[in-house]
C-alpha atoms as a PDB file:
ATOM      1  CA  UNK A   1     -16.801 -64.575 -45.790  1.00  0.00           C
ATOM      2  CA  UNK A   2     -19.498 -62.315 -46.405  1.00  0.00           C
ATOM      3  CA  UNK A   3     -22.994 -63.804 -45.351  1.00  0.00           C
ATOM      4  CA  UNK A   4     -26.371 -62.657 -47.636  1.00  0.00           C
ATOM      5  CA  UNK A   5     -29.338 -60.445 -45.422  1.00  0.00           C
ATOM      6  CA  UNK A   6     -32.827 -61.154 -45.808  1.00  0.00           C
ATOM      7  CA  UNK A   7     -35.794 -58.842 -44.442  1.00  0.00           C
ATOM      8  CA  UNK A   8     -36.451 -61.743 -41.920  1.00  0.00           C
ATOM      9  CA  UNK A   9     -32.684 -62.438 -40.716  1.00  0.00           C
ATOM     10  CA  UNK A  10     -29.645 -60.365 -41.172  1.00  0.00           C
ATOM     11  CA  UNK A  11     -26.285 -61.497 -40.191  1.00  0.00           C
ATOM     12  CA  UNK A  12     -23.475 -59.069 -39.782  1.00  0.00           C
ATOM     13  CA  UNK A  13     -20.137 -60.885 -39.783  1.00  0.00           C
ATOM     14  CA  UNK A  14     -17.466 -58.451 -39.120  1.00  0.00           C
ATOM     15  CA  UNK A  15     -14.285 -59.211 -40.944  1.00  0.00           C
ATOM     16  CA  UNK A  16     -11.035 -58.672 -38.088  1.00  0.00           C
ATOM     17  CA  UNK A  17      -7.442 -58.628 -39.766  1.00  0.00           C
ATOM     18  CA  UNK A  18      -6.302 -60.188 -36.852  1.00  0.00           C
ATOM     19  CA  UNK A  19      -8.086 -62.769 -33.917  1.00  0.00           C
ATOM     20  CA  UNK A  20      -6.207 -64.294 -31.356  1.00  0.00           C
ATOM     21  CA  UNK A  21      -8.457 -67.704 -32.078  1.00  0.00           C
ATOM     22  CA  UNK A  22      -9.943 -69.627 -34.658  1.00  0.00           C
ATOM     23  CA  UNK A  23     -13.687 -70.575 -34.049  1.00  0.00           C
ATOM     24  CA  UNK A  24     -16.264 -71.553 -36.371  1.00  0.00           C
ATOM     25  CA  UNK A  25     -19.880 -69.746 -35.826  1.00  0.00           C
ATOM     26  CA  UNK A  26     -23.088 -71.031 -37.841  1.00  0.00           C
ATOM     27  CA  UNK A  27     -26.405 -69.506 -38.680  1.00  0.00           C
ATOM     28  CA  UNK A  28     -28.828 -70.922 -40.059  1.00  0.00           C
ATOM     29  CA  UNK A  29     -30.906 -68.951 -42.610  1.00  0.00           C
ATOM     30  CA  UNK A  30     -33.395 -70.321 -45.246  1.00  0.00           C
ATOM     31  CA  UNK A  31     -32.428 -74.022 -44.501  1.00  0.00           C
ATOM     32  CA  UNK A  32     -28.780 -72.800 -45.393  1.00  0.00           C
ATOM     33  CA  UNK A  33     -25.681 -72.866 -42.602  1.00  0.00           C
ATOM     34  CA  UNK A  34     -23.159 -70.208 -43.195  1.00  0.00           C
ATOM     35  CA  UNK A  35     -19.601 -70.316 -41.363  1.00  0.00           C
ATOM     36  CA  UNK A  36     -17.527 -67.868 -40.488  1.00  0.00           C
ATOM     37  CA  UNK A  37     -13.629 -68.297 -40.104  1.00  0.00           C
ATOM     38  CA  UNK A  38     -11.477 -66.090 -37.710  1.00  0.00           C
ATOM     39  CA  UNK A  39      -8.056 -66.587 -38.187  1.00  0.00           C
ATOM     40  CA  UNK A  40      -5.362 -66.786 -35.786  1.00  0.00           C
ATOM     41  CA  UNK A  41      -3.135 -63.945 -38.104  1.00  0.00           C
ATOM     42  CA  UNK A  42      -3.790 -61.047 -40.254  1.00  0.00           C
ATOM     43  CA  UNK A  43      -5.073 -62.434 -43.707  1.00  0.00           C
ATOM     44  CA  UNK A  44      -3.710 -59.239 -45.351  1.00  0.00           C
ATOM     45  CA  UNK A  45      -0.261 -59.279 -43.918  1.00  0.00           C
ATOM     46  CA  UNK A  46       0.371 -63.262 -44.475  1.00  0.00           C
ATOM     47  CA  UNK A  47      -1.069 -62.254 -48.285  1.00  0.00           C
ATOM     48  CA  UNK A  48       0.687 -59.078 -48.859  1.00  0.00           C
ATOM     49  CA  UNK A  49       4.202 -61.463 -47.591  1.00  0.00           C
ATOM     50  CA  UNK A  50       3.836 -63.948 -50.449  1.00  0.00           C
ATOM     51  CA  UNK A  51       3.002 -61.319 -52.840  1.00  0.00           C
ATOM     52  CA  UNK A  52       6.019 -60.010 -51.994  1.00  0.00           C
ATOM     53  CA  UNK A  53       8.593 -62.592 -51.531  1.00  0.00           C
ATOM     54  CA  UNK A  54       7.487 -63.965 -55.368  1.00  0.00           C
ATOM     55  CA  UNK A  55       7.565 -60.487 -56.854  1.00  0.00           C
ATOM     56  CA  UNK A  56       9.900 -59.922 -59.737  1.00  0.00           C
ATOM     57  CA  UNK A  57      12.056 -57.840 -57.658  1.00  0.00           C
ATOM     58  CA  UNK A  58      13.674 -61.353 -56.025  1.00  0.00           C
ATOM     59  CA  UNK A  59      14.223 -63.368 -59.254  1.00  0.00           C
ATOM     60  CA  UNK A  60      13.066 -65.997 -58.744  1.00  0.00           C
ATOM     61  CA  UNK A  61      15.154 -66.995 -55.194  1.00  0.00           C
ATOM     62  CA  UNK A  62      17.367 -69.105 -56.651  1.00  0.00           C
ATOM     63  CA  UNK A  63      20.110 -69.751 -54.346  1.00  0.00           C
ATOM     64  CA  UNK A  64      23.618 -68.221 -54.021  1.00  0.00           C
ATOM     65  CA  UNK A  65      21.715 -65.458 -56.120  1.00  0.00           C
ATOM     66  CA  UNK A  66      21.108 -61.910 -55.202  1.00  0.00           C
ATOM     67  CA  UNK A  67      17.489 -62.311 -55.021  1.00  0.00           C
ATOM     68  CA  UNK A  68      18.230 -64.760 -52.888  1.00  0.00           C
ATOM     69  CA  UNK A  69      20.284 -62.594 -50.388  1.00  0.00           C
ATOM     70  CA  UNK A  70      17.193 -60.513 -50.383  1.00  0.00           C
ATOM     71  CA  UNK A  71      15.129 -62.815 -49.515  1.00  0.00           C
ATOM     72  CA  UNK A  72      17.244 -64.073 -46.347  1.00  0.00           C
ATOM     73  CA  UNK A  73      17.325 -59.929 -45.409  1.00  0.00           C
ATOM     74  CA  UNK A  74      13.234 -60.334 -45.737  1.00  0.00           C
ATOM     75  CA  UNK A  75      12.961 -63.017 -43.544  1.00  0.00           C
ATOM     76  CA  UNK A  76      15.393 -62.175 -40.663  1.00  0.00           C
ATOM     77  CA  UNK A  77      13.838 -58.838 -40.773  1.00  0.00           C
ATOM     78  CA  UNK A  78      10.126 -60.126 -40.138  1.00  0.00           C
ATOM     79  CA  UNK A  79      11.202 -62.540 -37.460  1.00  0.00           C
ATOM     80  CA  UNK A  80      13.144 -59.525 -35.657  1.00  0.00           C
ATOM     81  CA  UNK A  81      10.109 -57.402 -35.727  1.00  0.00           C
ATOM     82  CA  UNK A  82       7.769 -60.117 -34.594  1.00  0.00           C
ATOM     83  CA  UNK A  83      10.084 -61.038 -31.062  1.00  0.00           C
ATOM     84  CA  UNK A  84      11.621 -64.100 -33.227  1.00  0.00           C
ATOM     85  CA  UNK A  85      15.202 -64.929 -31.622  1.00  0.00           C
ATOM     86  CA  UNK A  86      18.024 -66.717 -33.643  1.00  0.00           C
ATOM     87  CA  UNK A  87      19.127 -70.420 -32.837  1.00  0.00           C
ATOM     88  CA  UNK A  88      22.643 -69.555 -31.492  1.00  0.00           C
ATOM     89  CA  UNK A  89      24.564 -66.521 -32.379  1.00  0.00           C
ATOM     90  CA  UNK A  90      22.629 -65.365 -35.611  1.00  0.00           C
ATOM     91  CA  UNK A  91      19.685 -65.806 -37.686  1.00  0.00           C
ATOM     92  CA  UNK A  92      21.911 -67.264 -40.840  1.00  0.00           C
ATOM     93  CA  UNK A  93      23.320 -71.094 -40.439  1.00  0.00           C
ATOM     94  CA  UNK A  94      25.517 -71.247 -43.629  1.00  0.00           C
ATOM     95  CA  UNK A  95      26.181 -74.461 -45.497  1.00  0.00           C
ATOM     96  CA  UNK A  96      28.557 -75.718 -48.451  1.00  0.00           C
ATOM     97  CA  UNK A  97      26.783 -76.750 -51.913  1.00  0.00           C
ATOM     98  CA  UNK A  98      27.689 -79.244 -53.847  1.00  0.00           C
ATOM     99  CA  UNK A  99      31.182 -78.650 -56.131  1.00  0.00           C
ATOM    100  CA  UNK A 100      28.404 -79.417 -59.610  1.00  0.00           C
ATOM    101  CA  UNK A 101      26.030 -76.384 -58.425  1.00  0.00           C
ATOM    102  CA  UNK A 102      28.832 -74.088 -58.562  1.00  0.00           C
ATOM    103  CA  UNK A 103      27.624 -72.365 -55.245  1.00  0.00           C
ATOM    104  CA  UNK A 104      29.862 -71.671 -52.803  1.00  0.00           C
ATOM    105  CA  UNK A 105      27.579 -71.541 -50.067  1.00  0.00           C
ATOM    106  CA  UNK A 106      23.614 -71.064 -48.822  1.00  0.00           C
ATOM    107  CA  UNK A 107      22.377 -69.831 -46.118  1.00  0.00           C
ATOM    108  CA  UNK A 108      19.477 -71.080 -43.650  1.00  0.00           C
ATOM    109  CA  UNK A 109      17.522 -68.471 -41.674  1.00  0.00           C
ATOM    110  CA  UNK A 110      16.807 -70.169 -38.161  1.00  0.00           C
ATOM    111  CA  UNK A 111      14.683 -68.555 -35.389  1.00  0.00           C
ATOM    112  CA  UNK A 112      13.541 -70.060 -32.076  1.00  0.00           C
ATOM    113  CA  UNK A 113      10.586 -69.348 -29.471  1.00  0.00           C
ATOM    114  CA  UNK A 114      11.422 -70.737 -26.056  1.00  0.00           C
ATOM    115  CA  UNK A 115       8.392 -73.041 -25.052  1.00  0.00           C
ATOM    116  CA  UNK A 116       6.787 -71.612 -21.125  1.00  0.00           C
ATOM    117  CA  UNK A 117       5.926 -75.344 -20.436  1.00  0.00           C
ATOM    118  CA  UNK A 118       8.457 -77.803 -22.012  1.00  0.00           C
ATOM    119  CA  UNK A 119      11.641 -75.461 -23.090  1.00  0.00           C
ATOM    120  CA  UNK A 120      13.806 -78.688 -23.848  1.00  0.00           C
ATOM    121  CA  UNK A 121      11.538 -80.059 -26.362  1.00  0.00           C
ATOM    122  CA  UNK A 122      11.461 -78.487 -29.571  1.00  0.00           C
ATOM    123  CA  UNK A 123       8.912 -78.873 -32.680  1.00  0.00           C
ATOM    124  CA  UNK A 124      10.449 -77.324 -35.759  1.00  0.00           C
ATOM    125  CA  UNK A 125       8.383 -75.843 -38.283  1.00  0.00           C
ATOM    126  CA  UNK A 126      10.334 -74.925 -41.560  1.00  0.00           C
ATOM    127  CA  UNK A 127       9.294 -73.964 -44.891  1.00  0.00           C
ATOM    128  CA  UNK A 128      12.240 -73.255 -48.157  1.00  0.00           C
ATOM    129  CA  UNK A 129      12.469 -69.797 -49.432  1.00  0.00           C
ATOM    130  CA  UNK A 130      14.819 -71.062 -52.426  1.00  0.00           C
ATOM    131  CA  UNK A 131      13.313 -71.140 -55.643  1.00  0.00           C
ATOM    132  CA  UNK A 132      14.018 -71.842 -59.519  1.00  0.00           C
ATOM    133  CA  UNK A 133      15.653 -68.330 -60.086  1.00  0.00           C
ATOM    134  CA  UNK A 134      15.617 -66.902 -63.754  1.00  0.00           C
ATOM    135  CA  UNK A 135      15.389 -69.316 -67.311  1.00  0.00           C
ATOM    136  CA  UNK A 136      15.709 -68.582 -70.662  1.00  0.00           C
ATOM    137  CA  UNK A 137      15.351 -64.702 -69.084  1.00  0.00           C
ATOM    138  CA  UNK A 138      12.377 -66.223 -67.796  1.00  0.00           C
ATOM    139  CA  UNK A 139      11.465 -65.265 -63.666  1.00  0.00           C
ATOM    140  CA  UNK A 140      10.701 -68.183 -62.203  1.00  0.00           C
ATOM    141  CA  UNK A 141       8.914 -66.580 -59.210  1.00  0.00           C
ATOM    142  CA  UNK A 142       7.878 -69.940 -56.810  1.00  0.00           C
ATOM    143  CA  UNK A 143       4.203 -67.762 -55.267  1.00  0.00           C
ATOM    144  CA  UNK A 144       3.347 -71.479 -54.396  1.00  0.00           C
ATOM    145  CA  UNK A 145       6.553 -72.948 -54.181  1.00  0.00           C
ATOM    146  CA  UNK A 146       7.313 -71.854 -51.634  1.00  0.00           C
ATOM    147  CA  UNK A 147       6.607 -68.053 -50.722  1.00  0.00           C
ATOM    148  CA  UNK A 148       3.541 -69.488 -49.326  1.00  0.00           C
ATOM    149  CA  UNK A 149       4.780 -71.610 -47.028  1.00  0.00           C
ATOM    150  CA  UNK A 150       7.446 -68.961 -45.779  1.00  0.00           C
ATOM    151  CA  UNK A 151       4.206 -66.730 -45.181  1.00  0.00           C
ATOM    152  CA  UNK A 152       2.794 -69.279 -43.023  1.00  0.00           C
ATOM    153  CA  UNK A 153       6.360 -69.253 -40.897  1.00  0.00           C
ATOM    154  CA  UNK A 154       5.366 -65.451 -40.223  1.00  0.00           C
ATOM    155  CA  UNK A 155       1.464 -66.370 -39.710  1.00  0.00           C
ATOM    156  CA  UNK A 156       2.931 -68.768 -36.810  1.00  0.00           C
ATOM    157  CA  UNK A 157       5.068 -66.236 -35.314  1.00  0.00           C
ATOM    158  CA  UNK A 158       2.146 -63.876 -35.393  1.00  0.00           C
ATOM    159  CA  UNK A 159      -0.057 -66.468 -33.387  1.00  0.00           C
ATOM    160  CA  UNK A 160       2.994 -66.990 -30.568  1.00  0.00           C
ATOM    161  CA  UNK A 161       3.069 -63.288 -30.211  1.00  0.00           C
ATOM    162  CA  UNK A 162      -0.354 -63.948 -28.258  1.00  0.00           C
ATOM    163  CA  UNK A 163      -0.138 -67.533 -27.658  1.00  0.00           C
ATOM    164  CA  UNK A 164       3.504 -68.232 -26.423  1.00  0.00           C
ATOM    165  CA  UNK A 165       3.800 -71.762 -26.693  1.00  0.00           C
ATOM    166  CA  UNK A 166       4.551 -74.707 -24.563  1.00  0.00           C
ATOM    167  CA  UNK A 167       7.054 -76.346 -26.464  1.00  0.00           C
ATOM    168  CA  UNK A 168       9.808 -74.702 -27.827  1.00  0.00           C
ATOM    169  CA  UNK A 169       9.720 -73.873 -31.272  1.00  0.00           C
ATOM    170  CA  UNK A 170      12.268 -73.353 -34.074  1.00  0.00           C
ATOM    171  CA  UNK A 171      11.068 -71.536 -37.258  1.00  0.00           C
ATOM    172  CA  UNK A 172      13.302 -72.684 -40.067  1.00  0.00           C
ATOM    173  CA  UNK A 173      13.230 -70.877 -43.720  1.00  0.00           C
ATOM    174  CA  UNK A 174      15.708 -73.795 -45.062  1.00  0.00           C
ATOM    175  CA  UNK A 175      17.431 -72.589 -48.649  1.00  0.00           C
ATOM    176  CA  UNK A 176      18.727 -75.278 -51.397  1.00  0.00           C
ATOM    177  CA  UNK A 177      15.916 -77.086 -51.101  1.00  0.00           C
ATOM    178  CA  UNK A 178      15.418 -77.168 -55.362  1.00  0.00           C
ATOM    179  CA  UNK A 179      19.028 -78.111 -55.434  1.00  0.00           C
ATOM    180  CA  UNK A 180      18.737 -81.278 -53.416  1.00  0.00           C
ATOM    181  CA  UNK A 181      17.239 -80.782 -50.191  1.00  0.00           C
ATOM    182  CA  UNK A 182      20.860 -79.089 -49.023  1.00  0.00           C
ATOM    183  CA  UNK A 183      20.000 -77.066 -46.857  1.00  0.00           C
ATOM    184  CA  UNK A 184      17.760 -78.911 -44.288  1.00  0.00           C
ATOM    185  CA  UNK A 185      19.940 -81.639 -44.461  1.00  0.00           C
ATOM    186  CA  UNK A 186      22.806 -79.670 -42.839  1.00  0.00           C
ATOM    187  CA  UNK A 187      20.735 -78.317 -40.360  1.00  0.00           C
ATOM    188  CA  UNK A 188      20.097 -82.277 -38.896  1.00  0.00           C
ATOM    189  CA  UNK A 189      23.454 -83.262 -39.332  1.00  0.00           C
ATOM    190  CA  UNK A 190      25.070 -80.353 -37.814  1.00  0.00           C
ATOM    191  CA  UNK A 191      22.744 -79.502 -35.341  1.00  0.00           C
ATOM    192  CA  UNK A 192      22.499 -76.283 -33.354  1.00  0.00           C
ATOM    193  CA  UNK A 193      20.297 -78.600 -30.315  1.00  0.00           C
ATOM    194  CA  UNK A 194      20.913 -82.017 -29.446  1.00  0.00           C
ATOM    195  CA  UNK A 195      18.977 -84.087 -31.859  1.00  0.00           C
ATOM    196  CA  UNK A 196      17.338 -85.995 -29.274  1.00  0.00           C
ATOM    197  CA  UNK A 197      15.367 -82.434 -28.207  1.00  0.00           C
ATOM    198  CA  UNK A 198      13.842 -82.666 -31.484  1.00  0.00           C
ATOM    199  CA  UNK A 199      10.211 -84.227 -31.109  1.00  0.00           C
ATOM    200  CA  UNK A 200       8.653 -83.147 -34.445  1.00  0.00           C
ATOM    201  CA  UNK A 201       9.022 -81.276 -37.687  1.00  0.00           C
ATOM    202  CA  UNK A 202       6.110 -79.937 -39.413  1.00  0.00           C
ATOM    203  CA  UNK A 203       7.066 -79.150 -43.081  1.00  0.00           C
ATOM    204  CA  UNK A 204       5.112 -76.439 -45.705  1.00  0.00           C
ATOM    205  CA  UNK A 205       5.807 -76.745 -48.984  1.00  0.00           C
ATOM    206  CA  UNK A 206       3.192 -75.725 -51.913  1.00  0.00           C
ATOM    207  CA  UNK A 207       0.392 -74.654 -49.478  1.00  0.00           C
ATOM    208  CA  UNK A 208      -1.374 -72.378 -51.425  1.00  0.00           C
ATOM    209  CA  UNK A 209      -3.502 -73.924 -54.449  1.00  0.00           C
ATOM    210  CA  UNK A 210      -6.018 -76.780 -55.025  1.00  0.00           C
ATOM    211  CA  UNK A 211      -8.547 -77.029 -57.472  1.00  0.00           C
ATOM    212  CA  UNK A 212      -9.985 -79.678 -55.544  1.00  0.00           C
ATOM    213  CA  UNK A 213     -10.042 -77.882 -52.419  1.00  0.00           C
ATOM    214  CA  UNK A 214      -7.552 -80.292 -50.434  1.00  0.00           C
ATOM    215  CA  UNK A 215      -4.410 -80.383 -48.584  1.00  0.00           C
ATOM    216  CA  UNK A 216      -2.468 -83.423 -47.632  1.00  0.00           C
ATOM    217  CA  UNK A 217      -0.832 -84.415 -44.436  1.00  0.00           C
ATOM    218  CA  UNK A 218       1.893 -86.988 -44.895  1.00  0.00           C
ATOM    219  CA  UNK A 219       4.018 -88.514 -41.847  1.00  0.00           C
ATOM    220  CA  UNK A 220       1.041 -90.504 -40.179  1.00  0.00           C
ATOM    221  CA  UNK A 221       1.552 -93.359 -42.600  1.00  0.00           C
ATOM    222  CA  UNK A 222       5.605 -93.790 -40.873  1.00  0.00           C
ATOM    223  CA  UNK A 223       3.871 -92.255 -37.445  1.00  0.00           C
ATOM    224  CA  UNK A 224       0.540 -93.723 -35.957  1.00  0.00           C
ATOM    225  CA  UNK A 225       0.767 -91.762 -32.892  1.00  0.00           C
ATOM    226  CA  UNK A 226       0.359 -88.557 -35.247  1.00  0.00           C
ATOM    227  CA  UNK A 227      -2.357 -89.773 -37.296  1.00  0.00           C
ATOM    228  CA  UNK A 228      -5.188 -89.033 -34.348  1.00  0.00           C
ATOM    229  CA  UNK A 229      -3.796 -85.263 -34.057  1.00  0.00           C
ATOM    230  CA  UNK A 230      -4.753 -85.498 -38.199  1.00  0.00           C
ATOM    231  CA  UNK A 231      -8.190 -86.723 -37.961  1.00  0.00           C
ATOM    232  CA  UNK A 232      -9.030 -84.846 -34.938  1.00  0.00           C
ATOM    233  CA  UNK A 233      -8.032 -80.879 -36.785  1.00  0.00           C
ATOM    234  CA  UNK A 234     -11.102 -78.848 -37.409  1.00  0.00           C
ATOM    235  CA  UNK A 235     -12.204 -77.872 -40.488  1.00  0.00           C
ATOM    236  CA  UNK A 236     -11.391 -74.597 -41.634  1.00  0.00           C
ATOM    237  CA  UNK A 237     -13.837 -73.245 -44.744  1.00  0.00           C
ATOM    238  CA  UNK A 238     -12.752 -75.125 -48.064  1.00  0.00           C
ATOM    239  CA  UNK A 239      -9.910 -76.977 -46.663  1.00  0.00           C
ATOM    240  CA  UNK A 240     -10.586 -81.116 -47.082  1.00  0.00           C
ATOM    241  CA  UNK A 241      -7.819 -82.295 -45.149  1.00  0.00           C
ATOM    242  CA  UNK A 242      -6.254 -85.446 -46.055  1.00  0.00           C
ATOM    243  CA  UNK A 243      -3.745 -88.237 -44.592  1.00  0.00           C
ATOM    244  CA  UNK A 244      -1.631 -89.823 -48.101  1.00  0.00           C
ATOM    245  CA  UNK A 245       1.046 -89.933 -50.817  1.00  0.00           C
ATOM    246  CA  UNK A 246       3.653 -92.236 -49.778  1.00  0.00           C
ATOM    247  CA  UNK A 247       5.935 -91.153 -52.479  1.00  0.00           C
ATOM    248  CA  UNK A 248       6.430 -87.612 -50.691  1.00  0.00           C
ATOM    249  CA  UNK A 249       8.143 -88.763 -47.736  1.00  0.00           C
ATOM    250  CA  UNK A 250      11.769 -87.938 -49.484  1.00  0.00           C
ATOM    251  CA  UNK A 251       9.987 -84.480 -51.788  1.00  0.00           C
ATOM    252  CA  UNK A 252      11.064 -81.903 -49.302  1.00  0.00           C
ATOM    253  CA  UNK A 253      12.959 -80.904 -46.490  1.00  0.00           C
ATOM    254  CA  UNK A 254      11.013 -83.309 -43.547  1.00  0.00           C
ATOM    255  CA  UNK A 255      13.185 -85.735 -46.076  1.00  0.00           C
ATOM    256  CA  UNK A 256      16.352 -85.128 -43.458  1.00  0.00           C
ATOM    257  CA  UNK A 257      14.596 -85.273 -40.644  1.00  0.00           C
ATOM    258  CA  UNK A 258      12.707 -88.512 -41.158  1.00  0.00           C
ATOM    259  CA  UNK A 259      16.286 -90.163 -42.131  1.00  0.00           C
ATOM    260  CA  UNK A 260      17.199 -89.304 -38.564  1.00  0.00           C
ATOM    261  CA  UNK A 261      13.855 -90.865 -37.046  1.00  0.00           C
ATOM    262  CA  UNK A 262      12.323 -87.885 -35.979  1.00  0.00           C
ATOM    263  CA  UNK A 263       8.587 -87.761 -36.522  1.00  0.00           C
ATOM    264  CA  UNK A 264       7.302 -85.404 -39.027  1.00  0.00           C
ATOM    265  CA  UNK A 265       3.776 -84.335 -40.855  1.00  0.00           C
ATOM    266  CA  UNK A 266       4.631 -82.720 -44.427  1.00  0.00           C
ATOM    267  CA  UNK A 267       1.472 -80.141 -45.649  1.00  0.00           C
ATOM    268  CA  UNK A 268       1.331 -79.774 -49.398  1.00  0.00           C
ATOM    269  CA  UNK A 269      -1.006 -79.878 -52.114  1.00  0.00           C
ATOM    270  CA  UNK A 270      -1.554 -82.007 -55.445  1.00  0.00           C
ATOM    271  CA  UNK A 271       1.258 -80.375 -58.502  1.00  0.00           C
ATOM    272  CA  UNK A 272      -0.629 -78.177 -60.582  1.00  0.00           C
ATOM    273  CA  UNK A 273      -0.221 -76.443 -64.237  1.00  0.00           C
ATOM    274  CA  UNK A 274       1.952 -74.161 -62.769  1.00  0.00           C
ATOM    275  CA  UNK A 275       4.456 -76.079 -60.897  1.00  0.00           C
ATOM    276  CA  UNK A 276       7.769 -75.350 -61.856  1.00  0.00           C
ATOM    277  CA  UNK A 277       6.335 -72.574 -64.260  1.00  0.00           C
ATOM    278  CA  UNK A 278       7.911 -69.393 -64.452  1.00  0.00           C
ATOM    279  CA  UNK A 279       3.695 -68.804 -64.184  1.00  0.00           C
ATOM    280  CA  UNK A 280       3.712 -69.732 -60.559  1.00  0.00           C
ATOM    281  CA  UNK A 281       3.078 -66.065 -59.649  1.00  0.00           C
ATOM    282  CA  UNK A 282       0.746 -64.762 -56.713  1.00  0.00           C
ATOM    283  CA  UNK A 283      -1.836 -64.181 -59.240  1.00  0.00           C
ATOM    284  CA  UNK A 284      -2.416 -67.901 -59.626  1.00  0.00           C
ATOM    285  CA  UNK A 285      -2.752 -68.862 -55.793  1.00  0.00           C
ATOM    286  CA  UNK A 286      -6.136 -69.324 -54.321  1.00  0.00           C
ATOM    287  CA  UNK A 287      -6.599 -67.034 -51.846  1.00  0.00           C
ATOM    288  CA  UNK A 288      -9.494 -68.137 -49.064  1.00  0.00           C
ATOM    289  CA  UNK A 289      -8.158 -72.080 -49.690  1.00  0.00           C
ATOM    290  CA  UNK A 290      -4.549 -70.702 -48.579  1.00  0.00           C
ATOM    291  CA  UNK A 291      -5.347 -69.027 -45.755  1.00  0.00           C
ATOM    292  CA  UNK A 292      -7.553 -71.806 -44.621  1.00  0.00           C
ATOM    293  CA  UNK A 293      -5.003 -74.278 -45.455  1.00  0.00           C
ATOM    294  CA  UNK A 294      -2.732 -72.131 -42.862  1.00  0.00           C
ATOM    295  CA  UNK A 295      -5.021 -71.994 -40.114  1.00  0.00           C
ATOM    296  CA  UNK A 296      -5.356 -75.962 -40.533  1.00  0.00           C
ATOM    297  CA  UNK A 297      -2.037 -76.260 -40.075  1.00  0.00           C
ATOM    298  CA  UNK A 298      -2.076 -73.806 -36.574  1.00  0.00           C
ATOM    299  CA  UNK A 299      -4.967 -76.362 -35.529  1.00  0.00           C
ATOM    300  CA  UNK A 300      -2.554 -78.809 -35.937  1.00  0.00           C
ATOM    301  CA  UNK A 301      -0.121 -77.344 -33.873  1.00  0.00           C
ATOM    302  CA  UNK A 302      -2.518 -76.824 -31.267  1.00  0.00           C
ATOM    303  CA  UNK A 303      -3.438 -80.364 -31.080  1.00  0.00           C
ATOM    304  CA  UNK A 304      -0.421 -81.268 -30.803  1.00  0.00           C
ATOM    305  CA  UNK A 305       0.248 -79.331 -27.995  1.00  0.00           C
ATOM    306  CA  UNK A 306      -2.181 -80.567 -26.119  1.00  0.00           C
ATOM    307  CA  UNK A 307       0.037 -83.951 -25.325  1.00  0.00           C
ATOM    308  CA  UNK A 308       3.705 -84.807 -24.600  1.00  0.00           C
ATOM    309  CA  UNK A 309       5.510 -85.779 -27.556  1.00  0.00           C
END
């Protein structure tokens, strides 16, 4: 953020798309202290990718849609360009829906960065890049829910580009997740890895808006050895990061996951006026508390890479 200047202290804070670190610098003028994010990713590009993935031109995402199939192109095209390699022989891991959806199939975009330190222990990191589709000729366009979290998949593969990482990882943009969490599911019953290689999942879904300022961390409550990694994340600007809500253990895709007893932490927010809403547009999303809320969750990461899982 921009800092005021006074004739008897100036402070110049020089705004970098892209920093290989996050640090937090403070200055104290007239009894005030001012602090300055740098993010580990461009703001503009992780801003510019949820603008587009819930732009008109993908209706809405629903699955076994063509918006949908544009989507999937989207994603396997940014992981390609930013040295993301597919789990097994492709990026897609297709999946049968359920005879009442009349689907056919979806489709699960799955990438992988091999760790330089522990390259038989993974940490997945997924996001859904389904959405509601089209309604009474209605877009339903899912900017929160859950463009932004598939943003923050690219913001991650930005910060490995510079900061390979000691675990492996595997970047998942699971699809069906509106129609019954179908598509994460497969992916831990039919998995590409042995499931015992799986150490933790760490979920985004609904990142993006608070009009409280504050983004919650669930999986500590089922997982005590995760709750100190929680507590001990810096702040990033508006972010007021909080360990809670129960009921959202089963609301997304670390559902699967935490069936199969592998530790997760799911990030979201509190549902808001537009959830659901064919008014969940990029319009509506608050822009410094998202791209806080994403470097929060890359402090997390780091922490946890600090220890063995």
């Amino acid at each position: 953020m921009l800092l005021p200047k006074t004739l008897s202290l100036f402070v110049l804070v020089l705004l970098v798309s892209c920093k290989t670190r996050q640090t937090t610098k403070t200055t104290t003028e007239t009894n005030k202290v001012a602090t300055e994010v740098i993010y580990d990713f461009s703001k503009e590009q992780i801003l510019q990718h949820v603008k587009e993935l819930s732009s008109d031109k993908y209706e809405g995402r629903e699955t076994g849609t063509r918006g949908a199939v544009k989507a999937k192109n989207y994603i396997v095209n940014v992981f390609k360009k930013m040295g993301v390699h597919p789990l097994g022989s492709k990026f897609e891991q297709s999946f049968p829906m359920p005879k009442n959806e009349h689907i056919e199939y979806g489709e699960n975009v799955i990438g992988w960065i091999k760790g330089s330190e522990k390259p038989n222990e993974y940490i997945v990191i997924s996001a859904h890049y389904d959405h509601e589709g089209i309604k009474n000729n209605q877009i339903y366009n899912g900017a929160d829910d859950d463009a932004s979290g598939i943003a923050a998949l690219f913001a991650f593969a930005e910060y490995f580009q510079k900061h390979p990482p000691k675990h492996s990882v595997i970047l998942a943009a699971f699809d069906a997740e509106e129609k019954g969490l179908v598509g994460s599911y497969f992916f831990v019953k039919n998995p590409i890895i042995n499931k015992n290689q799986l150490k933790l999942t760490i979920n985004m879904d609904m990142i993006s808006r608070s009009d409280q300022n504050e983004l919650y961390a669930v999986g500590p409550q089922h997982y005590p050895h995760l709750k100190p990694y929680v507590e001990k994340v810096q702040k990033v600007g508006n972010v007021e990061l909080k360990i809670g809500h129960k009921e959202w253990t089963y609301m997304s895709d670390h559902a699967g996951f935490h069936q199969a007893n592998i530790p997760f932490v799911y990030f979201g927010v509190e549902d808001h006026k537009d959830y659901h809403q064919p008014t969940d547009d990029f319009e509506n999303i608050h822009l410094d508390f998202y791209v806080n809320s994403v470097q929060t969750i890359i402090n997390f990461f780091k922490k946890v890479e600090e220890t063995s899982l």
